[in-house]
N, C-alpha and C. Protein backbone atom coordinates (compact mmCIF):
# COMPACT_ATOMS: atom_id res chain seq x y z
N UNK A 1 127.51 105.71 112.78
CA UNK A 1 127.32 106.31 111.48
C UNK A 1 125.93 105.96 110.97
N UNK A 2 125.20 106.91 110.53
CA UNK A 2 123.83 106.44 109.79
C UNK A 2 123.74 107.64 108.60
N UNK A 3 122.59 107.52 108.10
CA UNK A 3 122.15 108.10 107.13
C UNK A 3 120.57 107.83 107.10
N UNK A 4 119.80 109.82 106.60
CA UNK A 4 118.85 109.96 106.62
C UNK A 4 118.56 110.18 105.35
N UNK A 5 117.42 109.04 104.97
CA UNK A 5 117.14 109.30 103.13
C UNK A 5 114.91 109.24 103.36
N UNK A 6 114.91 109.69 102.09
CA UNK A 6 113.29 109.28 101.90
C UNK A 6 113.29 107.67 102.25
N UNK A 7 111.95 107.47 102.75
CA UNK A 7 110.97 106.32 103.21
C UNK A 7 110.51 105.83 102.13
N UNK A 8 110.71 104.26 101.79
CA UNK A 8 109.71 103.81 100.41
C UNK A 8 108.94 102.90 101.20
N UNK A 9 108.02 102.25 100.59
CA UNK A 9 107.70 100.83 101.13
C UNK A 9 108.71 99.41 101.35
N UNK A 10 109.39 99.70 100.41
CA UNK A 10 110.69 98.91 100.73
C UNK A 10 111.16 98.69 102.36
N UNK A 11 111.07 100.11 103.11
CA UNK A 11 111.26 99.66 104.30
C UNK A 11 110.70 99.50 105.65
N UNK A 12 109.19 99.20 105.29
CA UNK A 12 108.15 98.93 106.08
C UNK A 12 108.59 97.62 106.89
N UNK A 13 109.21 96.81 106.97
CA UNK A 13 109.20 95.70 107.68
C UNK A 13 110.63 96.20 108.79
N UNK A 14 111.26 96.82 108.18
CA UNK A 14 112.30 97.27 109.43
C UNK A 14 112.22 98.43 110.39
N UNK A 15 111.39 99.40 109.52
CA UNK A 15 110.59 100.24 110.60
C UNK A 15 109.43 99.48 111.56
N UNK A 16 108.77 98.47 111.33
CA UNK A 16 107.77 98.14 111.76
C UNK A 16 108.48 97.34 112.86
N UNK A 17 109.54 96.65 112.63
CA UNK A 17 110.48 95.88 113.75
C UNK A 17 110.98 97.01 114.79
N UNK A 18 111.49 98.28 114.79
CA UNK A 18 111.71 98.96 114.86
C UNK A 18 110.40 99.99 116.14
N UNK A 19 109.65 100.12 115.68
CA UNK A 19 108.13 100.54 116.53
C UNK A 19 107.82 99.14 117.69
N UNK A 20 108.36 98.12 117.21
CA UNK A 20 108.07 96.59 118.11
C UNK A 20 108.77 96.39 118.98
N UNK A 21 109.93 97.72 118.99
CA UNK A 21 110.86 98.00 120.19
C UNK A 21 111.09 98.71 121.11
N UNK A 22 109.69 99.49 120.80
CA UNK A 22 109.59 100.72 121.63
C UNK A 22 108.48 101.02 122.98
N UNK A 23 108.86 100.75 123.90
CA UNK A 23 108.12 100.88 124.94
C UNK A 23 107.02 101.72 124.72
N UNK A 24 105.96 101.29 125.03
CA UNK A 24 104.33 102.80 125.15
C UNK A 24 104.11 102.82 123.23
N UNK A 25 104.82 102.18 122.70
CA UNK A 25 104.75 102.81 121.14
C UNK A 25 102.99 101.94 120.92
N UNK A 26 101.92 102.88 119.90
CA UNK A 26 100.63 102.61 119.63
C UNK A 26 100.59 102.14 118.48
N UNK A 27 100.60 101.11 117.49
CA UNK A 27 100.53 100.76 116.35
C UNK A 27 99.11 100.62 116.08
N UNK A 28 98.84 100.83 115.11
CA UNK A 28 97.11 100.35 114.62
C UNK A 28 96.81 99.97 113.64
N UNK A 29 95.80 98.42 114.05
CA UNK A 29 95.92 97.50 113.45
C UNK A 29 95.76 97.73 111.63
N UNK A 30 95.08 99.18 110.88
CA UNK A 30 94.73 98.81 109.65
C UNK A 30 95.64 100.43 109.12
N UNK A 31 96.05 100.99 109.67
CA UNK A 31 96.49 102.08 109.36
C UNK A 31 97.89 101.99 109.31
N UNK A 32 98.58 101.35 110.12
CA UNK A 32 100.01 100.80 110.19
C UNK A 32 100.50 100.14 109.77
N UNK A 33 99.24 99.06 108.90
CA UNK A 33 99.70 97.99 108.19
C UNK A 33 100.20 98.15 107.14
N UNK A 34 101.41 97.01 106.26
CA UNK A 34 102.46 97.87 105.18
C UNK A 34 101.26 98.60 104.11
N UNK A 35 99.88 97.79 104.14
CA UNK A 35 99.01 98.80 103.04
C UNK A 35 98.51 99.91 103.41
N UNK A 36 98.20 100.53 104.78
CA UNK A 36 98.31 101.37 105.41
C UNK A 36 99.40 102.73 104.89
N UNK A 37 100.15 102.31 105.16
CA UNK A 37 101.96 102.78 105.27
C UNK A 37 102.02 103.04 103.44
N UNK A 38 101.51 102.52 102.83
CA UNK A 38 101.99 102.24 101.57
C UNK A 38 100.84 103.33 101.01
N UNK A 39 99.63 103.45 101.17
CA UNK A 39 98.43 104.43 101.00
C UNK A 39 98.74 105.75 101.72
N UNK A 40 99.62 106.18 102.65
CA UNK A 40 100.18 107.09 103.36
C UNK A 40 101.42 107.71 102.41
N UNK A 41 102.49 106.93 102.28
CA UNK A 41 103.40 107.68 101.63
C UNK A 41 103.09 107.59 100.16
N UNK A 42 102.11 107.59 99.80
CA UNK A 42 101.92 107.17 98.01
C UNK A 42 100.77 108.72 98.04
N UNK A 43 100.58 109.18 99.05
CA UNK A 43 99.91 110.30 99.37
C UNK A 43 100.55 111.61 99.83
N UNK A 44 101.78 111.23 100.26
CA UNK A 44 102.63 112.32 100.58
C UNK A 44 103.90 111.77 100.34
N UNK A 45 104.05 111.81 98.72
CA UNK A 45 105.58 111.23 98.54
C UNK A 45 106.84 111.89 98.90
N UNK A 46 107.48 111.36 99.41
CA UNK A 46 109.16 112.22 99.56
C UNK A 46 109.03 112.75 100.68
N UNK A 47 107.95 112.98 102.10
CA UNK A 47 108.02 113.29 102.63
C UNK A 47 108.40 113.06 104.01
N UNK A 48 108.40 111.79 103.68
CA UNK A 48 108.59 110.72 105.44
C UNK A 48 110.18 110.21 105.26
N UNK A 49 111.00 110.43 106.42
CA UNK A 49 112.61 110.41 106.45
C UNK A 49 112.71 108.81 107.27
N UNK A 50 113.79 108.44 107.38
CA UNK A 50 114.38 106.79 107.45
C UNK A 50 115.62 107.34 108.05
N UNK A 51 116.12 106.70 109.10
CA UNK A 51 117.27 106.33 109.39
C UNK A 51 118.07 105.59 109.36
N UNK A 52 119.46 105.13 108.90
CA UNK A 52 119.41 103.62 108.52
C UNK A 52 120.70 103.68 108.59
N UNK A 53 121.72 103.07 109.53
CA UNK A 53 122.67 102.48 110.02
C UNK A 53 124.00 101.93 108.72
N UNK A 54 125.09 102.04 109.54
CA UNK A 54 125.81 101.15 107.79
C UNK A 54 125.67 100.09 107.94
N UNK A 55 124.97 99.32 108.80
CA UNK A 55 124.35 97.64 108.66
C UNK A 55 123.33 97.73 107.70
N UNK A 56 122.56 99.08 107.36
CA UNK A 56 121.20 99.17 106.20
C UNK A 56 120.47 98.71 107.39
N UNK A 57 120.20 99.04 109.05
CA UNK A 57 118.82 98.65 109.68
C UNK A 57 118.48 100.03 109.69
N UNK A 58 117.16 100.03 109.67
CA UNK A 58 115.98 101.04 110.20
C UNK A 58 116.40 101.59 111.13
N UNK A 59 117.17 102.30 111.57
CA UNK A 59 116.87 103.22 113.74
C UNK A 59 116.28 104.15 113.42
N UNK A 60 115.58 104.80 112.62
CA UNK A 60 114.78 105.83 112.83
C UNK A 60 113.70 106.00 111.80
N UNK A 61 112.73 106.92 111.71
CA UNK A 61 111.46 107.11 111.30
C UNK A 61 110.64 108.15 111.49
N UNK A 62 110.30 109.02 110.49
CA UNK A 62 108.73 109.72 110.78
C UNK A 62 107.96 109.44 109.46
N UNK A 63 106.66 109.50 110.02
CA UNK A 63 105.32 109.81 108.69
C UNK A 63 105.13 110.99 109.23
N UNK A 64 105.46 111.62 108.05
CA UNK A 64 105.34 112.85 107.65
C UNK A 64 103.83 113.36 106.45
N UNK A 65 103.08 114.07 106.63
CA UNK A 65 102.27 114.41 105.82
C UNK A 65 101.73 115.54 106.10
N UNK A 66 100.52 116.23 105.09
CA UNK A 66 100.20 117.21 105.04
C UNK A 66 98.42 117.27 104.36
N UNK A 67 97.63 117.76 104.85
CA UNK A 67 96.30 118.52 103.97
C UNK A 67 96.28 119.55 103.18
N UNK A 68 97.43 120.10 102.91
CA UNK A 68 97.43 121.20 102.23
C UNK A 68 97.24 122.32 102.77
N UNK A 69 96.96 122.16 104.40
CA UNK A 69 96.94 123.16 104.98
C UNK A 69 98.30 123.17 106.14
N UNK A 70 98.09 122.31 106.94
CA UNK A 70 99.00 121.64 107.77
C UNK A 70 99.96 120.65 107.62
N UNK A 71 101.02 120.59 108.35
CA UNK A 71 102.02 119.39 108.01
C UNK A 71 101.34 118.54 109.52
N UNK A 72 101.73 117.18 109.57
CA UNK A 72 101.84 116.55 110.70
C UNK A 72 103.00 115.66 110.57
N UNK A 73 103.51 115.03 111.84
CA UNK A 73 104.35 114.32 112.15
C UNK A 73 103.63 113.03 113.15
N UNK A 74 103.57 111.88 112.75
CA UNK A 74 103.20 110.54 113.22
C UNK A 74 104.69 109.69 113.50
N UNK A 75 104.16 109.05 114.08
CA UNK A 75 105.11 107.72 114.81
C UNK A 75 106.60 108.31 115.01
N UNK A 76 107.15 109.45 115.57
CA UNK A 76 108.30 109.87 115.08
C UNK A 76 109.27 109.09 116.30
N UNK A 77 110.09 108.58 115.93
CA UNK A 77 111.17 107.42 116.87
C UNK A 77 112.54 107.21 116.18
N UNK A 78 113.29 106.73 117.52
CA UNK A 78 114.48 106.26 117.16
C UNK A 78 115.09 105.18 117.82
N UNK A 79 116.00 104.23 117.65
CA UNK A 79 116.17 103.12 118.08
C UNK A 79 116.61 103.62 119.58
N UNK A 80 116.76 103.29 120.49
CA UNK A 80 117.00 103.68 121.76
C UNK A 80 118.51 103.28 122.07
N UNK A 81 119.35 102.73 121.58
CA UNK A 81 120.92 102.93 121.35
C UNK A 81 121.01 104.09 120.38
N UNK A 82 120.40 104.39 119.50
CA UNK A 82 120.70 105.54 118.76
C UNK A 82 120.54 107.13 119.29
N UNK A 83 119.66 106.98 120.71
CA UNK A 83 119.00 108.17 120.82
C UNK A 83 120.13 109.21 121.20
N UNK A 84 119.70 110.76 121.19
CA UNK A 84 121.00 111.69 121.90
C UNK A 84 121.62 111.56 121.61
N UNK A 85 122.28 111.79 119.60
CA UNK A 85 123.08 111.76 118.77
C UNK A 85 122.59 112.02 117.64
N UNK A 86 121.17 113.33 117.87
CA UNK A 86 120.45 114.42 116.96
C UNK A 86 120.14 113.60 116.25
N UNK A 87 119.93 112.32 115.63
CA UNK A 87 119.12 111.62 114.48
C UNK A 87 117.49 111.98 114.72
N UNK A 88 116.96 112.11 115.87
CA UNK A 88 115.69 112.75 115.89
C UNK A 88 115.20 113.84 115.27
N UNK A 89 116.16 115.01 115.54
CA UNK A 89 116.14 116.27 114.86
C UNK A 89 116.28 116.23 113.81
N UNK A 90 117.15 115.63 113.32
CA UNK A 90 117.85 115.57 111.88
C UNK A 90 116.69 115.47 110.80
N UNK A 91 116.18 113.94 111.91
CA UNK A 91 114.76 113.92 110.93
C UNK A 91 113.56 115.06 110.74
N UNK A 92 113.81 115.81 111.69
CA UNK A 92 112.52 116.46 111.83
C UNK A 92 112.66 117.36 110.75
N UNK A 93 113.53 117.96 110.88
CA UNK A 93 114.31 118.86 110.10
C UNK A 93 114.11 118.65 108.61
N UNK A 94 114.43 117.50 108.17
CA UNK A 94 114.33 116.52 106.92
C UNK A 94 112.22 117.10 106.36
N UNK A 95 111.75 116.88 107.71
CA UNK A 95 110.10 116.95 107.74
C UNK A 95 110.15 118.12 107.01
N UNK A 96 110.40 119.57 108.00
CA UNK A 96 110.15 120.35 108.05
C UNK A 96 110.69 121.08 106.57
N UNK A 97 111.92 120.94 105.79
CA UNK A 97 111.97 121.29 104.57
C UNK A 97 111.35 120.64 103.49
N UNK A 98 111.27 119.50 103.44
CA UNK A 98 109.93 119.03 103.18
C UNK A 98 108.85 119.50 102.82
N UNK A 99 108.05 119.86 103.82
CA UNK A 99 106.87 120.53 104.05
C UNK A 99 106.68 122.10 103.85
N UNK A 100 108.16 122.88 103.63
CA UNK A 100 108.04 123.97 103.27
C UNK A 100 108.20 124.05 101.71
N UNK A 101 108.88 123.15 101.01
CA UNK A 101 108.85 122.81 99.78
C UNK A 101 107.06 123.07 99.25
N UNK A 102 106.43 122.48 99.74
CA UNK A 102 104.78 121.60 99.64
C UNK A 102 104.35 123.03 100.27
N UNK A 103 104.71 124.18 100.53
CA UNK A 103 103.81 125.43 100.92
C UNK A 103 103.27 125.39 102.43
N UNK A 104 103.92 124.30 103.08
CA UNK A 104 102.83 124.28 104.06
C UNK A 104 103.68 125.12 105.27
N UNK A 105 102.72 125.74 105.84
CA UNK A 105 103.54 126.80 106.98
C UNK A 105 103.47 126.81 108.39
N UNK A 106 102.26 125.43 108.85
CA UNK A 106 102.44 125.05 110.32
C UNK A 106 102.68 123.58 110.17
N UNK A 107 102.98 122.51 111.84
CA UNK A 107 102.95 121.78 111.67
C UNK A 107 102.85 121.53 113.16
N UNK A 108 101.84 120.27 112.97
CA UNK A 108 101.65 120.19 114.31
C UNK A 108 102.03 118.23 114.37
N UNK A 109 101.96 117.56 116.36
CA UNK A 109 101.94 116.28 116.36
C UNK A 109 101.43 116.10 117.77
N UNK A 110 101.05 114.97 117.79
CA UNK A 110 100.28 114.32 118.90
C UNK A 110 101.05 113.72 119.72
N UNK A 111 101.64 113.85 120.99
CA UNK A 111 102.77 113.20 121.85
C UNK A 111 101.44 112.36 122.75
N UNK A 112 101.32 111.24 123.33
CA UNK A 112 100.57 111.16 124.49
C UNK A 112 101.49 111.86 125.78
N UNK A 113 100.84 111.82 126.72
CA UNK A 113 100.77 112.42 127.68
C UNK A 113 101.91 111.54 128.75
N UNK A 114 101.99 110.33 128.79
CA UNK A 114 102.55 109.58 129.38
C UNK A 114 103.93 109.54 128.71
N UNK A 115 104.08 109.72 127.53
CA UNK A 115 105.52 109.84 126.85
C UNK A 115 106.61 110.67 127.37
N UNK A 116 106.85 110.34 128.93
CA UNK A 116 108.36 111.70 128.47
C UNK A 116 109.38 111.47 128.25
N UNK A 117 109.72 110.53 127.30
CA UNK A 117 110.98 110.83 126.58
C UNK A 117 110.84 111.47 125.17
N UNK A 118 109.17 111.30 124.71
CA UNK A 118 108.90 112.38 123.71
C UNK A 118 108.60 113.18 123.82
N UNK A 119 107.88 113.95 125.42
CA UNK A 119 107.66 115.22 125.69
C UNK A 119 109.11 116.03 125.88
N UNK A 120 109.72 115.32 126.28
CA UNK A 120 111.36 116.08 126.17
C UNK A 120 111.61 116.33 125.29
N UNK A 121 111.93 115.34 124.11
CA UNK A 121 112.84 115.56 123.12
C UNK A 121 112.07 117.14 122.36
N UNK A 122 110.46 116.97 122.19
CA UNK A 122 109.97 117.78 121.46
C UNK A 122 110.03 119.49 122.39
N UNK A 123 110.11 119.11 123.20
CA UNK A 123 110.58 120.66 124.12
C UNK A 123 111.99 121.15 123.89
N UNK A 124 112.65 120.21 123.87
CA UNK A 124 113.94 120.30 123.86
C UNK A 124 114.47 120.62 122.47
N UNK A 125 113.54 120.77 121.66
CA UNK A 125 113.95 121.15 120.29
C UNK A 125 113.08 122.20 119.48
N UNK A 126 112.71 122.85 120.73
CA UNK A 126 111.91 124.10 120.38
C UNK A 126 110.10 124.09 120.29
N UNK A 127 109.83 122.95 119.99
CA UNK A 127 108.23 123.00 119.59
C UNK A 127 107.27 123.34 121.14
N UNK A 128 106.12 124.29 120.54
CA UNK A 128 105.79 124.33 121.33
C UNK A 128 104.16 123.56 122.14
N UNK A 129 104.03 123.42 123.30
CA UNK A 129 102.58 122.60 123.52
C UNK A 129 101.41 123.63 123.61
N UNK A 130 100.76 123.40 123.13
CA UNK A 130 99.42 124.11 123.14
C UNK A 130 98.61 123.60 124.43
N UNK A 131 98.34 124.53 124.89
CA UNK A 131 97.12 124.79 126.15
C UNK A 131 96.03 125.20 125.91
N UNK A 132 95.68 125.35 124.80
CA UNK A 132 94.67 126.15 124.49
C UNK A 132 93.21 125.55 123.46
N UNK A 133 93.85 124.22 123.45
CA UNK A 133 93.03 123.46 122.55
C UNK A 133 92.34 122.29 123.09
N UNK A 134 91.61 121.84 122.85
CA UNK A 134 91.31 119.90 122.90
C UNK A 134 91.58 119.75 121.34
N UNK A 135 91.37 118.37 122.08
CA UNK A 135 91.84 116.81 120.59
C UNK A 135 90.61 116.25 121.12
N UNK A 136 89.95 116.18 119.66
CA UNK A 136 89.30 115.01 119.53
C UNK A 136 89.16 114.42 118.44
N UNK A 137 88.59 112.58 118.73
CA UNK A 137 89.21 112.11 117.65
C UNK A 137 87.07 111.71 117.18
N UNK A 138 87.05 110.99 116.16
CA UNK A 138 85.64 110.07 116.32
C UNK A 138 86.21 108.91 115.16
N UNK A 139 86.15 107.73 115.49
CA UNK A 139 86.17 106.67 114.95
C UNK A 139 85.31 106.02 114.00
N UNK A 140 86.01 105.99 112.66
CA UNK A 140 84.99 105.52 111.91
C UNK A 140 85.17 104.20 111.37
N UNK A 141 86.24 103.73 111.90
CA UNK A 141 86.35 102.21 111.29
C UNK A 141 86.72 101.31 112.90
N UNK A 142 85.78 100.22 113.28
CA UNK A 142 85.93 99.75 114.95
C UNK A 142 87.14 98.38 114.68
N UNK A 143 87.76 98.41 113.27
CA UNK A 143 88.50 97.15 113.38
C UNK A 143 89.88 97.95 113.21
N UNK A 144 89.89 99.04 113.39
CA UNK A 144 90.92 100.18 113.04
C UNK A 144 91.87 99.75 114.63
N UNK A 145 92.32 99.17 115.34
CA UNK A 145 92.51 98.95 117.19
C UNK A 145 93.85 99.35 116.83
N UNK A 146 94.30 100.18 118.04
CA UNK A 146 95.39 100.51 118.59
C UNK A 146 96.19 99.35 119.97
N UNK A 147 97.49 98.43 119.67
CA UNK A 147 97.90 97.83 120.43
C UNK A 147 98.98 98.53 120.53
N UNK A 148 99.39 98.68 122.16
CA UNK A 148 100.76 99.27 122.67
C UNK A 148 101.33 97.97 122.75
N UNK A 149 102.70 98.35 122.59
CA UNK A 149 104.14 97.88 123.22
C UNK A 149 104.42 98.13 124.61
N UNK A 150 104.77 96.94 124.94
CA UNK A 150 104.55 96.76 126.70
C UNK A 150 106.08 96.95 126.86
């Protein structure tokens, strides 16, 4: 049994336990941090969904946001006893009305390449991959570091 509600800062430390469990998962060091997290959803309120167990733990998560043009979806996960029992979707879903509320009419997310249990899930639930583009990023802060979960 769980339940999907809005994200406060309140539950930055159990999502963050939560990402510390996830194989390949990229945290970064100034963007992820609860002031990070806290400058993120104080920017796109009501928009990022929580999963949360009747123990009240964290199993699930997205940052959800938008430019006013686009929606995106960041860190989107679920506890890995929880997985393949639609709490992924559920959330997305959660995103996606969301974001149509807020006008916004695409939405895109960044899977790495090595992920396939997130290249699945996101195939497997309709989205589609673009071939037709590059990503690029340029770095403007060098204390900004990305550490994976081994």
């Amino acid at each position: 049994m769980y339940t999907i509600r809005k994200m406060t800062i309140e539950d930055y430390d159990g999502l963050k336990a939560l990402w510390m469990t996830i194989h390949g998962f990229g945290i970064r060091s100034i963007d992820d941090s609860k002031e990070g997290i806290e400058i993120f959803l104080a920017r796109n309120p009501g928009l990022s969904p929580v999963a949360v167990n009747e123990k009240g733990e964290i199993i699930g998560g997205i940052l959800c946001g938008h430019d006013g043009r686009r929606g995106c979806l960041y860190h989107v996960c679920v506890r890995e006893d929880y997985r393949r029992h639609g709490i992924g979707k559920e959330m997305v879903v959660f995103c996606m009305k969301a974001l149509k509320e807020e006008k916004i009419n695409k939405v895109s997310l960044i899977a790495f390449t090595k992920n396939d249990v997130g290249n699945a899930f996101w195939n497997e639930i309709g989205w589609t991959k673009r071939e037709d583009l590059n990503y690029y990023d340029f770095v403007l802060n060098d204390d900004n570091i990305t550490a994976f979960n081994k």
